[in-house]
C-alpha atoms as a PDB file:
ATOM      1  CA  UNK A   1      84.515  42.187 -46.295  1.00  0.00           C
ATOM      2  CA  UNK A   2      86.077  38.790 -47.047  1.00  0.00           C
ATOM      3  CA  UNK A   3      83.027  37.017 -48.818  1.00  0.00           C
ATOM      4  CA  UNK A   4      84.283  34.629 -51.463  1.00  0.00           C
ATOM      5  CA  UNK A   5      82.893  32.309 -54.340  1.00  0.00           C
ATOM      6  CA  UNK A   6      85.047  29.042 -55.040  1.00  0.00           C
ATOM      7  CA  UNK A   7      84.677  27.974 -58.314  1.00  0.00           C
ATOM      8  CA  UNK A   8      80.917  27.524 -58.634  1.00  0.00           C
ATOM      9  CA  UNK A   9      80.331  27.490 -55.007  1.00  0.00           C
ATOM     10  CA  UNK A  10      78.934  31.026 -54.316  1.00  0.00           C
ATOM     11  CA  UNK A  11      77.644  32.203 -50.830  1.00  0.00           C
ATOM     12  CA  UNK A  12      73.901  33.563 -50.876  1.00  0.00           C
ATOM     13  CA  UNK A  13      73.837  36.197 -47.886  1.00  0.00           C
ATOM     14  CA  UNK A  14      70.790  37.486 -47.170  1.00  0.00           C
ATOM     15  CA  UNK A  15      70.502  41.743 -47.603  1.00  0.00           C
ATOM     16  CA  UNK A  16      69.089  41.598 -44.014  1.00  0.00           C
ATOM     17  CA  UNK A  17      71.835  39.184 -42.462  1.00  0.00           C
ATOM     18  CA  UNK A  18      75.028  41.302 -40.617  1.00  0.00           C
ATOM     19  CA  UNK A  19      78.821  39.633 -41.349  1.00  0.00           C
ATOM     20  CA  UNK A  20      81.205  41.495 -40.150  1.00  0.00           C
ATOM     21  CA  UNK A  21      83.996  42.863 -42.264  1.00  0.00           C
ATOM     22  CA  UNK A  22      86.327  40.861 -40.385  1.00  0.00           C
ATOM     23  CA  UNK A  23      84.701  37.481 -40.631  1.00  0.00           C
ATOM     24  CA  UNK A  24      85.289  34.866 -43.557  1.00  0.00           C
ATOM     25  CA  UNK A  25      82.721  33.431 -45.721  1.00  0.00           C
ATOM     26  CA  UNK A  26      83.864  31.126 -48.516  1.00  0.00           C
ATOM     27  CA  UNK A  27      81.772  29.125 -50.853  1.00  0.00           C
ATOM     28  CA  UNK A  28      78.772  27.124 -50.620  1.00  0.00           C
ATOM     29  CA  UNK A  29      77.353  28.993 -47.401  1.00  0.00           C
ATOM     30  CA  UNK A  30      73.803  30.278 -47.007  1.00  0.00           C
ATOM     31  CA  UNK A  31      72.769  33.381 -44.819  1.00  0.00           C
ATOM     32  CA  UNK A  32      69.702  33.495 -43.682  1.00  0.00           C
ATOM     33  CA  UNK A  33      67.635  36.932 -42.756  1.00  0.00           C
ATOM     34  CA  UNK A  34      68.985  38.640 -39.266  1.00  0.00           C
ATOM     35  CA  UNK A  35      71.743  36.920 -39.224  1.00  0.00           C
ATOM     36  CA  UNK A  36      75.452  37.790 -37.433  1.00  0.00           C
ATOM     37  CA  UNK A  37      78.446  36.593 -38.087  1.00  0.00           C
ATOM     38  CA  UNK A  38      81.024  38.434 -36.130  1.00  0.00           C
ATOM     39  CA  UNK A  39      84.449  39.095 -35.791  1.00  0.00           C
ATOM     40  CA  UNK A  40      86.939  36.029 -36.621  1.00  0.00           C
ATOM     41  CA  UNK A  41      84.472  33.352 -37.150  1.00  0.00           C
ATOM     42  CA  UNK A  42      84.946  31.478 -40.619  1.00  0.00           C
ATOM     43  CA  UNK A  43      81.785  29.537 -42.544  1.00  0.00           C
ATOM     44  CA  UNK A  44      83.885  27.574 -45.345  1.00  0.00           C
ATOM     45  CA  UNK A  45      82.032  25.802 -47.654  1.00  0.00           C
ATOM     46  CA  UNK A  46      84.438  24.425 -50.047  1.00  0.00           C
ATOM     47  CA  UNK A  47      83.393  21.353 -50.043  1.00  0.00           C
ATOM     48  CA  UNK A  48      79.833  20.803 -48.217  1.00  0.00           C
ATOM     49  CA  UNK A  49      77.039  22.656 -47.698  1.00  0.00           C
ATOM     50  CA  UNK A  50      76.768  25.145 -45.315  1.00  0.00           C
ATOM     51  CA  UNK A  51      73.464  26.608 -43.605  1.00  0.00           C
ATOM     52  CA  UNK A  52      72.401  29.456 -41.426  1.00  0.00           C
ATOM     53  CA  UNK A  53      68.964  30.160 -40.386  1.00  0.00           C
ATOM     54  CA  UNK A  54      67.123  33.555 -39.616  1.00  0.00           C
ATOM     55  CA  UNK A  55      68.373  35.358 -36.306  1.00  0.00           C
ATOM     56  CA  UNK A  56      71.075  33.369 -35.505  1.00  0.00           C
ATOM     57  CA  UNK A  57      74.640  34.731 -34.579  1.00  0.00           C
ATOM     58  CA  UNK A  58      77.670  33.117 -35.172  1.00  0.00           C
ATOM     59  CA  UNK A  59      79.945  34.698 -32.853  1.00  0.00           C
ATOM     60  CA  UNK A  60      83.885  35.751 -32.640  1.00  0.00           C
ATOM     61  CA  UNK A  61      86.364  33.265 -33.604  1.00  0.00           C
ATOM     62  CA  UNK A  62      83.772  30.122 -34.929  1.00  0.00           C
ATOM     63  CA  UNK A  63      84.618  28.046 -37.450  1.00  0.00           C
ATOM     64  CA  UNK A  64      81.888  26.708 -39.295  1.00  0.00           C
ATOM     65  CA  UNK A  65      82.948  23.710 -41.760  1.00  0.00           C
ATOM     66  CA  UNK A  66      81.253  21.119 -44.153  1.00  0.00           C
ATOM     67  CA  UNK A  67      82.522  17.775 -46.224  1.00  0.00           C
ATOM     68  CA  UNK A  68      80.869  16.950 -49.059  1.00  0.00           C
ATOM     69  CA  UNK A  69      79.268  13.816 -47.132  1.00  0.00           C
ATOM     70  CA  UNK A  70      77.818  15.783 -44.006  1.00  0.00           C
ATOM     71  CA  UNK A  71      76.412  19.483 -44.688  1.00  0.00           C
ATOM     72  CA  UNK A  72      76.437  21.697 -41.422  1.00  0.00           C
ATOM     73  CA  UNK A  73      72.906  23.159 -40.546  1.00  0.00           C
ATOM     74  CA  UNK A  74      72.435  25.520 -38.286  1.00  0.00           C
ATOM     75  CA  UNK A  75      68.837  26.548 -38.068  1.00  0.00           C
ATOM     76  CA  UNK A  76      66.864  29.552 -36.994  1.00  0.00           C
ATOM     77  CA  UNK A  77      66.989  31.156 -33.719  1.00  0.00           C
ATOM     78  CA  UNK A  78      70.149  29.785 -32.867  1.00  0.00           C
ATOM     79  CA  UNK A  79      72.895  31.166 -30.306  1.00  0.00           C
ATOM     80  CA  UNK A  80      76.303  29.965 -31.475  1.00  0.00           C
ATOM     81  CA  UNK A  81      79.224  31.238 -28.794  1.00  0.00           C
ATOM     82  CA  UNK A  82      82.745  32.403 -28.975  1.00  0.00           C
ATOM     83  CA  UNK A  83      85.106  29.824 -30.722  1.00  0.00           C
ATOM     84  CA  UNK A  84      82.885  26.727 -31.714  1.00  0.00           C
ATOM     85  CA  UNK A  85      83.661  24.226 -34.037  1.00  0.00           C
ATOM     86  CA  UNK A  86      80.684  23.246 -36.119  1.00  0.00           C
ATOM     87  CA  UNK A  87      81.820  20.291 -38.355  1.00  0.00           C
ATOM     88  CA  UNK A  88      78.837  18.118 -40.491  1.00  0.00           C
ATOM     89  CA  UNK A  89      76.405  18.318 -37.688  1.00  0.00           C
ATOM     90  CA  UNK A  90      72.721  19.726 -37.420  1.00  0.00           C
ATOM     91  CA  UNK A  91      71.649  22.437 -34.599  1.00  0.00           C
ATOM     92  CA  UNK A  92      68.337  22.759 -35.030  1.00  0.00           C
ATOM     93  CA  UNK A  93      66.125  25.981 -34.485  1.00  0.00           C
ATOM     94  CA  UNK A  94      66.400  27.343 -31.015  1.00  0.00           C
ATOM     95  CA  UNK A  95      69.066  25.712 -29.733  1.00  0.00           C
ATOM     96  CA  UNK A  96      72.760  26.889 -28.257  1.00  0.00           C
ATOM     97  CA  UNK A  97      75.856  25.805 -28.624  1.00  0.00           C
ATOM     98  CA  UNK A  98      78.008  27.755 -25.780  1.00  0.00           C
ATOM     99  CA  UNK A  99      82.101  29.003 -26.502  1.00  0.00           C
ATOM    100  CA  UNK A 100      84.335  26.849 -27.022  1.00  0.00           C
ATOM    101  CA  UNK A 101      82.513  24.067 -27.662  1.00  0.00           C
ATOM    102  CA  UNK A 102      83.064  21.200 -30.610  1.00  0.00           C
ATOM    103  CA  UNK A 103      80.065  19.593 -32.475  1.00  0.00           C
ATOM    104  CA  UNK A 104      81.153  16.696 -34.728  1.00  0.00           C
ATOM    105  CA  UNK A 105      80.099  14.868 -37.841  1.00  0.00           C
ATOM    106  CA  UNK A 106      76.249  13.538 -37.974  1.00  0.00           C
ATOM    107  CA  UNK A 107      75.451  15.189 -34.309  1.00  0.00           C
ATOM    108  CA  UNK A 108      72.268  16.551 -33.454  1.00  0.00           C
ATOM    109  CA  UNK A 109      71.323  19.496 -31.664  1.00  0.00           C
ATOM    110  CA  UNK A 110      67.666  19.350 -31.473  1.00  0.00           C
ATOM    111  CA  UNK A 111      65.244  22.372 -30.554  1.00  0.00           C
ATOM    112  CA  UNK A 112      65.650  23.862 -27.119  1.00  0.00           C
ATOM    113  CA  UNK A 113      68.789  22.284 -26.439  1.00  0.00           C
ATOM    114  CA  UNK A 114      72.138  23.527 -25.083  1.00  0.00           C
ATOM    115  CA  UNK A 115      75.752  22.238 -25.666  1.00  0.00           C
ATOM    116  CA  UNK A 116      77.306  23.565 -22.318  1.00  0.00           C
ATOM    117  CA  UNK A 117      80.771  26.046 -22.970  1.00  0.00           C
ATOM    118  CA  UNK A 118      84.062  23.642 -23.504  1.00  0.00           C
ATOM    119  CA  UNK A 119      81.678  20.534 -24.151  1.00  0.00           C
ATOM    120  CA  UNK A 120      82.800  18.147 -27.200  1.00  0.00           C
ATOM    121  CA  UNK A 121      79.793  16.348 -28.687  1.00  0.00           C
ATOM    122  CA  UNK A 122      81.277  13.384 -30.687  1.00  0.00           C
ATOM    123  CA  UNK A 123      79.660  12.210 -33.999  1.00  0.00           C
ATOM    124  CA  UNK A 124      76.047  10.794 -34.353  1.00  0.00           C
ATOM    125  CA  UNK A 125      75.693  12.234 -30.988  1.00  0.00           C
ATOM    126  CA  UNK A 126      72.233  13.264 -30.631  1.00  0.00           C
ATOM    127  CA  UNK A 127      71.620  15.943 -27.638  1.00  0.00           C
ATOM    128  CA  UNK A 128      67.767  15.695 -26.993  1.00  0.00           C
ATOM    129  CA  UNK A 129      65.009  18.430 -27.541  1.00  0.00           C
ATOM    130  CA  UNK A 130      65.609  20.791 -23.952  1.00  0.00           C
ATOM    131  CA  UNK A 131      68.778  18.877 -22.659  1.00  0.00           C
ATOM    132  CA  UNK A 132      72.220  19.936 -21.984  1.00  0.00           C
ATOM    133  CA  UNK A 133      75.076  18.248 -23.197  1.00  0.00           C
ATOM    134  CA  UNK A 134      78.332  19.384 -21.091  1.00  0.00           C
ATOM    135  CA  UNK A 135      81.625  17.665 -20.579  1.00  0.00           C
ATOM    136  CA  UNK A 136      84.200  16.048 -22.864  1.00  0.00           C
ATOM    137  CA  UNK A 137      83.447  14.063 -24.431  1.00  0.00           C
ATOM    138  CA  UNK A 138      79.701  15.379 -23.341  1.00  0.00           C
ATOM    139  CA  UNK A 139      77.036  13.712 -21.532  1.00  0.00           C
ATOM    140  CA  UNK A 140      73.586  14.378 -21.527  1.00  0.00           C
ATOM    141  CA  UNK A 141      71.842  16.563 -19.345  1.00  0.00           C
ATOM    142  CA  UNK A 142      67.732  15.844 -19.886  1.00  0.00           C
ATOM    143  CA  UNK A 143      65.559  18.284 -19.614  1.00  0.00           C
ATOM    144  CA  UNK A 144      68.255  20.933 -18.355  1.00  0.00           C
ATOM    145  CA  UNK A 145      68.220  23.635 -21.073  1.00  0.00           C
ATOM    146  CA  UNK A 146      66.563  27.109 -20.824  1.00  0.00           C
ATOM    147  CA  UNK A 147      65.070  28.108 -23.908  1.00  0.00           C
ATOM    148  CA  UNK A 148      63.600  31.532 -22.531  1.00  0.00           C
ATOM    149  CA  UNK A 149      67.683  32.029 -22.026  1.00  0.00           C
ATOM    150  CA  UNK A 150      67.998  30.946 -25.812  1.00  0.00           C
ATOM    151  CA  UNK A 151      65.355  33.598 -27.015  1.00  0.00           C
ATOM    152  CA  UNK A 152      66.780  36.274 -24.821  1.00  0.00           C
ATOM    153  CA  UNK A 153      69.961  36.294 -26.108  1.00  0.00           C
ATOM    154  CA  UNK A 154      69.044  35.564 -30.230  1.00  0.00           C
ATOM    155  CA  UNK A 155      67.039  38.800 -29.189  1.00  0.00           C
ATOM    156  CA  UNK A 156      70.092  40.463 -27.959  1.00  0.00           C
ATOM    157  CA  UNK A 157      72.398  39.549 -31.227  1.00  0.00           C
ATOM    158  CA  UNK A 158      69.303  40.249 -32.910  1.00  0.00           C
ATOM    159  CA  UNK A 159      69.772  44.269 -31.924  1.00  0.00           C
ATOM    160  CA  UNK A 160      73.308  44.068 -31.923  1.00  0.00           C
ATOM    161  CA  UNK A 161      73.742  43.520 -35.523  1.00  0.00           C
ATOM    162  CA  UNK A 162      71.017  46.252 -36.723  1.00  0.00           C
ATOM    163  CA  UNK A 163      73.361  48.695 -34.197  1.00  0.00           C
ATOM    164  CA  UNK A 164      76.277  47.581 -36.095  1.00  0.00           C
ATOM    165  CA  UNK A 165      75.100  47.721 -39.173  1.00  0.00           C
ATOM    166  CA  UNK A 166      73.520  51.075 -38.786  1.00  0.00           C
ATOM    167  CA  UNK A 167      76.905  52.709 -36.565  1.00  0.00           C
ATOM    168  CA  UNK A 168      79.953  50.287 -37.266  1.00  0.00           C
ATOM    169  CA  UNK A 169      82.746  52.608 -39.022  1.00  0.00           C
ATOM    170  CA  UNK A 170      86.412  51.844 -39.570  1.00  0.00           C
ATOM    171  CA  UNK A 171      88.939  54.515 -38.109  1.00  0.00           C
END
């Protein structure tokens, strides 16, 4: 599995978290317990910190990136999709951030909310607690997020990475 220190910058995985053998992890990037990262995606933290919070996947093809000026924070309970670009921003716990969406430099994802597939979400965009944020670049959606959707499907990826961890096996 492609897990690699950079100099002093050393990932801390927790034993509980699930990342894949085919996903990259490089440097200053923190796994929290429960969490996925799955096929393809890539947390680089060469130069800024990068953090993952309990239960949340990080699914195929992300890329998950920090600068030295903005860390990226994802926190607990999260649902990251297929192909994101996480760059300096904050999702907080709870929230989604649908495939192949961007989330820029000082953005907020606050608890609850949803950044809708394909949206962009510039910098110091802040999508409210419950809202959607869809289009490009995205506009705000208030009150339009589902967080029993959210919890379902952190419970799914939840599952899915104890069943791979327990039957996964290269051929």
């Amino acid at each position: 599995m492609p897990i690699y220190a950079l100099g002093d910058r050393i990932p801390t995985i927790h034993a509980d978290a699930f990342i894949h053998p085919d996903a990259v992890v490089i440097g200053d990037v923190h796994v929290g317990a429960d969490a996925s990262v799955w096929p393809g995606a890539v947390l680089r933290g060469d130069y800024g910190t990068i953090l993952i919070g309990e239960r949340t996947s990080i699914q195929d093809g992300t890329v998950v990136h920090a600068v030295s000026e903005f860390p990226t924070v994802v926190g607990a309970d999260c649902v990251i999709g297929h192909i994101v670009h996480l760059e300096g921003c904050v999702v907080h716990d709870g929230a989604l951030v649908g495939s192949g969406s961007v989330v820029l430099h000082h953005a907020h994802v606050r608890t609850g909310a949803t950044v809708a597939a394909g949206a962009v979400v510039r910098n110091r965009t802040e999508v409210p607690e419950d809202a959607l944020a869809v289009g490009v670049p995205a506009t705000i959606k208030e009150g339009a997020s589902d967080r029993a959707a959210i919890a379902e499907a952190v419970a799914l990826y939840v599952a899915n990475a104890r069943r791979y961890r327990e039957q996964l096996r290269r051929l």
